[in-house]
C-alpha atoms as a PDB file:
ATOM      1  CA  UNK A   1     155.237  -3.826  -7.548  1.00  0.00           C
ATOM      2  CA  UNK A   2     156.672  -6.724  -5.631  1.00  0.00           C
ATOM      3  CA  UNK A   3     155.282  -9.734  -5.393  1.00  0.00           C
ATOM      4  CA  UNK A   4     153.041 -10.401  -2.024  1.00  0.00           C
ATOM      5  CA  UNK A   5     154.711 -13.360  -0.135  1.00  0.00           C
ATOM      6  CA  UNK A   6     151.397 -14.078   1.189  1.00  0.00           C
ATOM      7  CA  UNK A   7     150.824 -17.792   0.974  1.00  0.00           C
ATOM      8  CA  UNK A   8     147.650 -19.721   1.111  1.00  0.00           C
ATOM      9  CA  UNK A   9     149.261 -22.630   2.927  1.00  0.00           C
ATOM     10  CA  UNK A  10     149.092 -22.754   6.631  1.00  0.00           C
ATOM     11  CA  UNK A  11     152.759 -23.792   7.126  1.00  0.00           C
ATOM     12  CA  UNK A  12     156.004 -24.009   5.266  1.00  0.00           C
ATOM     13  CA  UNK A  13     155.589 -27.736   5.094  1.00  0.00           C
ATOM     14  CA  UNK A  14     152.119 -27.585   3.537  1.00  0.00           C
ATOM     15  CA  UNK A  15     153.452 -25.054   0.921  1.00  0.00           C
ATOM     16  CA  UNK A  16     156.084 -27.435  -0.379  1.00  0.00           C
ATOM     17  CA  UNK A  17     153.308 -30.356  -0.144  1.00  0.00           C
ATOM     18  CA  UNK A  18     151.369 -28.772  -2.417  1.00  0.00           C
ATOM     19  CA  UNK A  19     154.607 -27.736  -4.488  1.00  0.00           C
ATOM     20  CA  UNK A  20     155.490 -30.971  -4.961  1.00  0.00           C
ATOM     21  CA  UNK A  21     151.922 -32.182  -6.048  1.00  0.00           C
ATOM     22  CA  UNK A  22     152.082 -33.058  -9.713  1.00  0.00           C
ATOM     23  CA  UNK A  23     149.305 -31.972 -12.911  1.00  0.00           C
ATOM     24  CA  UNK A  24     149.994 -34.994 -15.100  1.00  0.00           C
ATOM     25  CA  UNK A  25     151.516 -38.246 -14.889  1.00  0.00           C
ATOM     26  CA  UNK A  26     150.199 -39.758 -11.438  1.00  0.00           C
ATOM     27  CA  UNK A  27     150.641 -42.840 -10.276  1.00  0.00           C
ATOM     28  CA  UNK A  28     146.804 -44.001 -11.174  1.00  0.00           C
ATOM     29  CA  UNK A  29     147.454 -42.731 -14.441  1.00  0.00           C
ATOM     30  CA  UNK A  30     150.240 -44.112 -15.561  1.00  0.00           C
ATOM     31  CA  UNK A  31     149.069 -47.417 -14.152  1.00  0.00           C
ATOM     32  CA  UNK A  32     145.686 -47.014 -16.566  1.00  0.00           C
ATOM     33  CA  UNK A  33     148.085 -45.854 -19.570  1.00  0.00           C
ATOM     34  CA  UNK A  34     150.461 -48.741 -19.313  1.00  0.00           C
ATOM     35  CA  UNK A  35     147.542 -51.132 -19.510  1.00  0.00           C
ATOM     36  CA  UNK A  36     145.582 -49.786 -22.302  1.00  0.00           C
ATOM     37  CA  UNK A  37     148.622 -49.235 -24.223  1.00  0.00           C
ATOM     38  CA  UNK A  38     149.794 -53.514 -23.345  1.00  0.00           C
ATOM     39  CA  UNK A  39     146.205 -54.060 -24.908  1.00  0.00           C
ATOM     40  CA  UNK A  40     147.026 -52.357 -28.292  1.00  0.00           C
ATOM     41  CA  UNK A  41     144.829 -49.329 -27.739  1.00  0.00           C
ATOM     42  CA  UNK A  42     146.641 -45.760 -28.950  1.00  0.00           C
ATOM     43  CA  UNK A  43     145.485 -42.597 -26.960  1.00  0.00           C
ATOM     44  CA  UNK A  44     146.844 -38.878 -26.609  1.00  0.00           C
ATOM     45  CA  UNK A  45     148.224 -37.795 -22.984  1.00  0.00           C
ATOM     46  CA  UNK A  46     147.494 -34.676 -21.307  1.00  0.00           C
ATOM     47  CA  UNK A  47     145.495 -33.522 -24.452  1.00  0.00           C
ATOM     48  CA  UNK A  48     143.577 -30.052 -24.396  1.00  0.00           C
ATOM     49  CA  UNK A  49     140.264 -29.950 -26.337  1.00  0.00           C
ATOM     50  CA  UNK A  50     139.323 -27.258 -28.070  1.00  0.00           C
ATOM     51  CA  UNK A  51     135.169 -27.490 -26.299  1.00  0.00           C
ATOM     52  CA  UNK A  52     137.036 -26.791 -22.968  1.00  0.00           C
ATOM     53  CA  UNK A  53     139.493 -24.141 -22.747  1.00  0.00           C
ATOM     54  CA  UNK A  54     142.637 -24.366 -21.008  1.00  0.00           C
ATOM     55  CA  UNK A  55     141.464 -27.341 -19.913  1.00  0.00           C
ATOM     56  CA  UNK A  56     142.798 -31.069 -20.377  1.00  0.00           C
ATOM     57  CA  UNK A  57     141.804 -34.803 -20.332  1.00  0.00           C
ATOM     58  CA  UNK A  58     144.001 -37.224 -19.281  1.00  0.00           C
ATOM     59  CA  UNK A  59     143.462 -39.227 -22.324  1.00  0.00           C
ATOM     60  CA  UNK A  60     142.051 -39.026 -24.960  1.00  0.00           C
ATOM     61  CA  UNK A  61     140.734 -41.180 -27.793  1.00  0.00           C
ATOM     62  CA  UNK A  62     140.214 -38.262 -30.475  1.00  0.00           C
ATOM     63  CA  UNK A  63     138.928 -39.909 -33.217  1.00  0.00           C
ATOM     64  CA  UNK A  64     136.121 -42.097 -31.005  1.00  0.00           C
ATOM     65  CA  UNK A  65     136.043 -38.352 -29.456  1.00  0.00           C
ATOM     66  CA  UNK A  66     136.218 -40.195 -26.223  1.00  0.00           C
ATOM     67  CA  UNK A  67     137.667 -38.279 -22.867  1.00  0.00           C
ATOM     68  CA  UNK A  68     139.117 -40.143 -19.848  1.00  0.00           C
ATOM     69  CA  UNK A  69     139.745 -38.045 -16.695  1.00  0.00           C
ATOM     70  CA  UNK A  70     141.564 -39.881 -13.904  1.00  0.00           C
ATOM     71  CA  UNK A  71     140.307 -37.859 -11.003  1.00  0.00           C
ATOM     72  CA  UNK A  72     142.447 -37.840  -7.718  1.00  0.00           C
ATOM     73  CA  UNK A  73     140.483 -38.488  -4.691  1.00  0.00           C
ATOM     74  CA  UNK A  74     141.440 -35.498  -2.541  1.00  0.00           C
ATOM     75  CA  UNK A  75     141.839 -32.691  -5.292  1.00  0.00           C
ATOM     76  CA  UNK A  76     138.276 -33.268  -6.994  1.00  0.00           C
ATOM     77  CA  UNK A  77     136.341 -33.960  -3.786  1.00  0.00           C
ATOM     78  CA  UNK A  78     135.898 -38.079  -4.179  1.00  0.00           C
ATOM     79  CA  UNK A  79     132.298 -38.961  -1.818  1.00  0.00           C
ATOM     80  CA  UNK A  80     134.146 -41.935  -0.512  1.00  0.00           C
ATOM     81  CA  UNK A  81     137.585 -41.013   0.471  1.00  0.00           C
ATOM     82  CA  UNK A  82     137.888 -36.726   0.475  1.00  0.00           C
ATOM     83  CA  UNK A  83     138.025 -35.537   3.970  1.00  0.00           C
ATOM     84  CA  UNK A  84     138.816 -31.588   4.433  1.00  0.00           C
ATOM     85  CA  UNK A  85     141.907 -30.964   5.895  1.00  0.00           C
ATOM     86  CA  UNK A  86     141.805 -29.284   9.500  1.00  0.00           C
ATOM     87  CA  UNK A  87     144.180 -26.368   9.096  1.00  0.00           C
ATOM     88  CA  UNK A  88     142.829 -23.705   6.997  1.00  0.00           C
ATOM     89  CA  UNK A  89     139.654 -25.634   5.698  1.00  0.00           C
ATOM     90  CA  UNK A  90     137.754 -22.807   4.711  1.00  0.00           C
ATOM     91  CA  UNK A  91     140.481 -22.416   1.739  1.00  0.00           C
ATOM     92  CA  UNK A  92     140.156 -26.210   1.363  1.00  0.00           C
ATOM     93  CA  UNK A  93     136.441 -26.546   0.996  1.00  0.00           C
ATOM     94  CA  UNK A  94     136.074 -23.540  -1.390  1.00  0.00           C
ATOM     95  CA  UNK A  95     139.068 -24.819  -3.425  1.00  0.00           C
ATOM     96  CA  UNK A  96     137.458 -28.656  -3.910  1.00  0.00           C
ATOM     97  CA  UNK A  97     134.088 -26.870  -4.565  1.00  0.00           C
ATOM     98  CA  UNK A  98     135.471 -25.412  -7.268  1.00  0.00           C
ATOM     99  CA  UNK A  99     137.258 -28.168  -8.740  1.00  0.00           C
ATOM    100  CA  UNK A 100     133.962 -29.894  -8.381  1.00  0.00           C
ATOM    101  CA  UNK A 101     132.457 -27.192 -10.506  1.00  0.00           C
ATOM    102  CA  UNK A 102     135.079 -27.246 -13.058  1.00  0.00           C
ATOM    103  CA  UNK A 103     135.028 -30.785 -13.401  1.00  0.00           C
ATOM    104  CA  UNK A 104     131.200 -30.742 -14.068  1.00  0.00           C
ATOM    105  CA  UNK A 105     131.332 -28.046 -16.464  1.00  0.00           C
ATOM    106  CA  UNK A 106     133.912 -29.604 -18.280  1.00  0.00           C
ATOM    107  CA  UNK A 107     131.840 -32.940 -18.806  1.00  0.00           C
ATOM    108  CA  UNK A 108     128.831 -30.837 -19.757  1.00  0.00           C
ATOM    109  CA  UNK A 109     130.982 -28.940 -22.453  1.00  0.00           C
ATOM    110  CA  UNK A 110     132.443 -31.988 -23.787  1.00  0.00           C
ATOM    111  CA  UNK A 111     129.233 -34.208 -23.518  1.00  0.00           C
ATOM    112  CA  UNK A 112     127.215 -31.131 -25.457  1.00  0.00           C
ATOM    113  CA  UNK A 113     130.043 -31.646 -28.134  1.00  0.00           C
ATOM    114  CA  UNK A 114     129.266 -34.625 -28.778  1.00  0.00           C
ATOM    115  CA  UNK A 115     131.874 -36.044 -27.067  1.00  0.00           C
ATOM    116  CA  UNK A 116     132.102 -38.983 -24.270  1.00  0.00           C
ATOM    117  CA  UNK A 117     133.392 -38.719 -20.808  1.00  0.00           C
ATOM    118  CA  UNK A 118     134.413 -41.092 -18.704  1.00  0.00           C
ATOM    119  CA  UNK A 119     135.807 -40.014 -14.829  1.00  0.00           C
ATOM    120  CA  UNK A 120     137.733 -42.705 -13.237  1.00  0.00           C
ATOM    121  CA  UNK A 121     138.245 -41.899  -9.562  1.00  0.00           C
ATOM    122  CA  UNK A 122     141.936 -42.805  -8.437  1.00  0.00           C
ATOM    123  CA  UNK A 123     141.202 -45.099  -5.596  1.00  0.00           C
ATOM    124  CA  UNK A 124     139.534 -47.905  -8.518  1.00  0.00           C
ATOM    125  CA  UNK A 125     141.267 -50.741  -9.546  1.00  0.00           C
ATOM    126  CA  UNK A 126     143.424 -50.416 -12.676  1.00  0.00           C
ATOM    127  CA  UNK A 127     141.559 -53.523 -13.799  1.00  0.00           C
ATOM    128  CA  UNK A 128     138.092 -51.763 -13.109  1.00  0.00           C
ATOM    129  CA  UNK A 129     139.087 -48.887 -15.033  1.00  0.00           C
ATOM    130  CA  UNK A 130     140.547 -50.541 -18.098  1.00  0.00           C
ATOM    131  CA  UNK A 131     137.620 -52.328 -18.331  1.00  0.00           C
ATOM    132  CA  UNK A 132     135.188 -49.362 -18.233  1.00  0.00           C
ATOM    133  CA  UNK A 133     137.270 -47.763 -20.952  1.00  0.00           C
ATOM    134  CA  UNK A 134     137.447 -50.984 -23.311  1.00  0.00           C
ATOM    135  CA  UNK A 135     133.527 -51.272 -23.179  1.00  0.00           C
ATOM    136  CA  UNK A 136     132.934 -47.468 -23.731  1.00  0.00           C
ATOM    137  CA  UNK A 137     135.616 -48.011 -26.742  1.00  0.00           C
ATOM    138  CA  UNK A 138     133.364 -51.005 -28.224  1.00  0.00           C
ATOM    139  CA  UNK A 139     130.206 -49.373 -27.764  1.00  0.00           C
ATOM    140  CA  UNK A 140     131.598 -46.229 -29.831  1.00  0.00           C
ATOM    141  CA  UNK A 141     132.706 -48.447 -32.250  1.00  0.00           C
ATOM    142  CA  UNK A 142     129.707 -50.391 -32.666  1.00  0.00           C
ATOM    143  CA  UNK A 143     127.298 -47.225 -32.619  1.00  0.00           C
ATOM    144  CA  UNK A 144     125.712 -47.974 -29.245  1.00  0.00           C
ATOM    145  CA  UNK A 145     124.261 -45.903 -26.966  1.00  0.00           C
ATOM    146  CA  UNK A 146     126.534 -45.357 -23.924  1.00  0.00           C
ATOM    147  CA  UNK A 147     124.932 -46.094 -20.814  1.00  0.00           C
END
């Protein structure tokens, strides 16, 4: 049977948009990696977990058992900055809904694991984020409850 050239995207143009979008290594990430690494701390990228099938954090701290996500704004629905795109927005609001439903399950895996999760939306500072990560990191290692 030969493959349906049906696409999903309302125009050529959108189709190799959405081509071109990337899984790992955004900007926002790389920014956050850089940073931690400068500061000494040693992480694994793009690391699947074993609670979450076919699924993977961004980084990962796996001895602290510590999971960063560095969520884009647009692809997992951000309250402050996702608006739905006009053409075809039915396929666009079902498709964030279920990232956003993914992306919740995936923290409730992990978290019922025993593991921590931290979601850092793209649009914060590098600084902010760092930060949040190197307090979660000292809490783990001091035995405190994260708040």
């Amino acid at each position: 049977m030969a493959p349906s050239s049906a696409s999903w995207a309302s125009s050529p143009g959108a189709l190799a948009t959405m081509k071109a979008n990337i899984r790992r290594d955004t900007k926002p990430e790389l920014e956050m990696r850089r940073r931690l690494h400068a500061l000494g701390y040693r992480y694994r990228v793009d690391h699947p977990l074993k609670e979450t099938p076919r699924r993977r954090a961004d980084l990962v701290f796996t001895r602290l058992k510590l999971a960063i996500f560095v969520d884009g704004c647009f692809w997992h629905g951000c309250p402050k900055h996702y608006i739905s795109p006009r053409a075809n927005s039915d396929y666009w609001i079902q498709k964030v809904e279920r990232n956003r439903a993914r992306d919740a399950d995936t923290t409730a895996r992990l978290t019922e694991a025993g593991w921590r999760v931290l979601r850092i939306w793209e649009h914060v500072p590098v600084e902010e984020g760092v930060s949040m990560v190197e307090a979660t990191i000292e809490s783990l290692r001091a035995g405190q409850p994260i708040r």
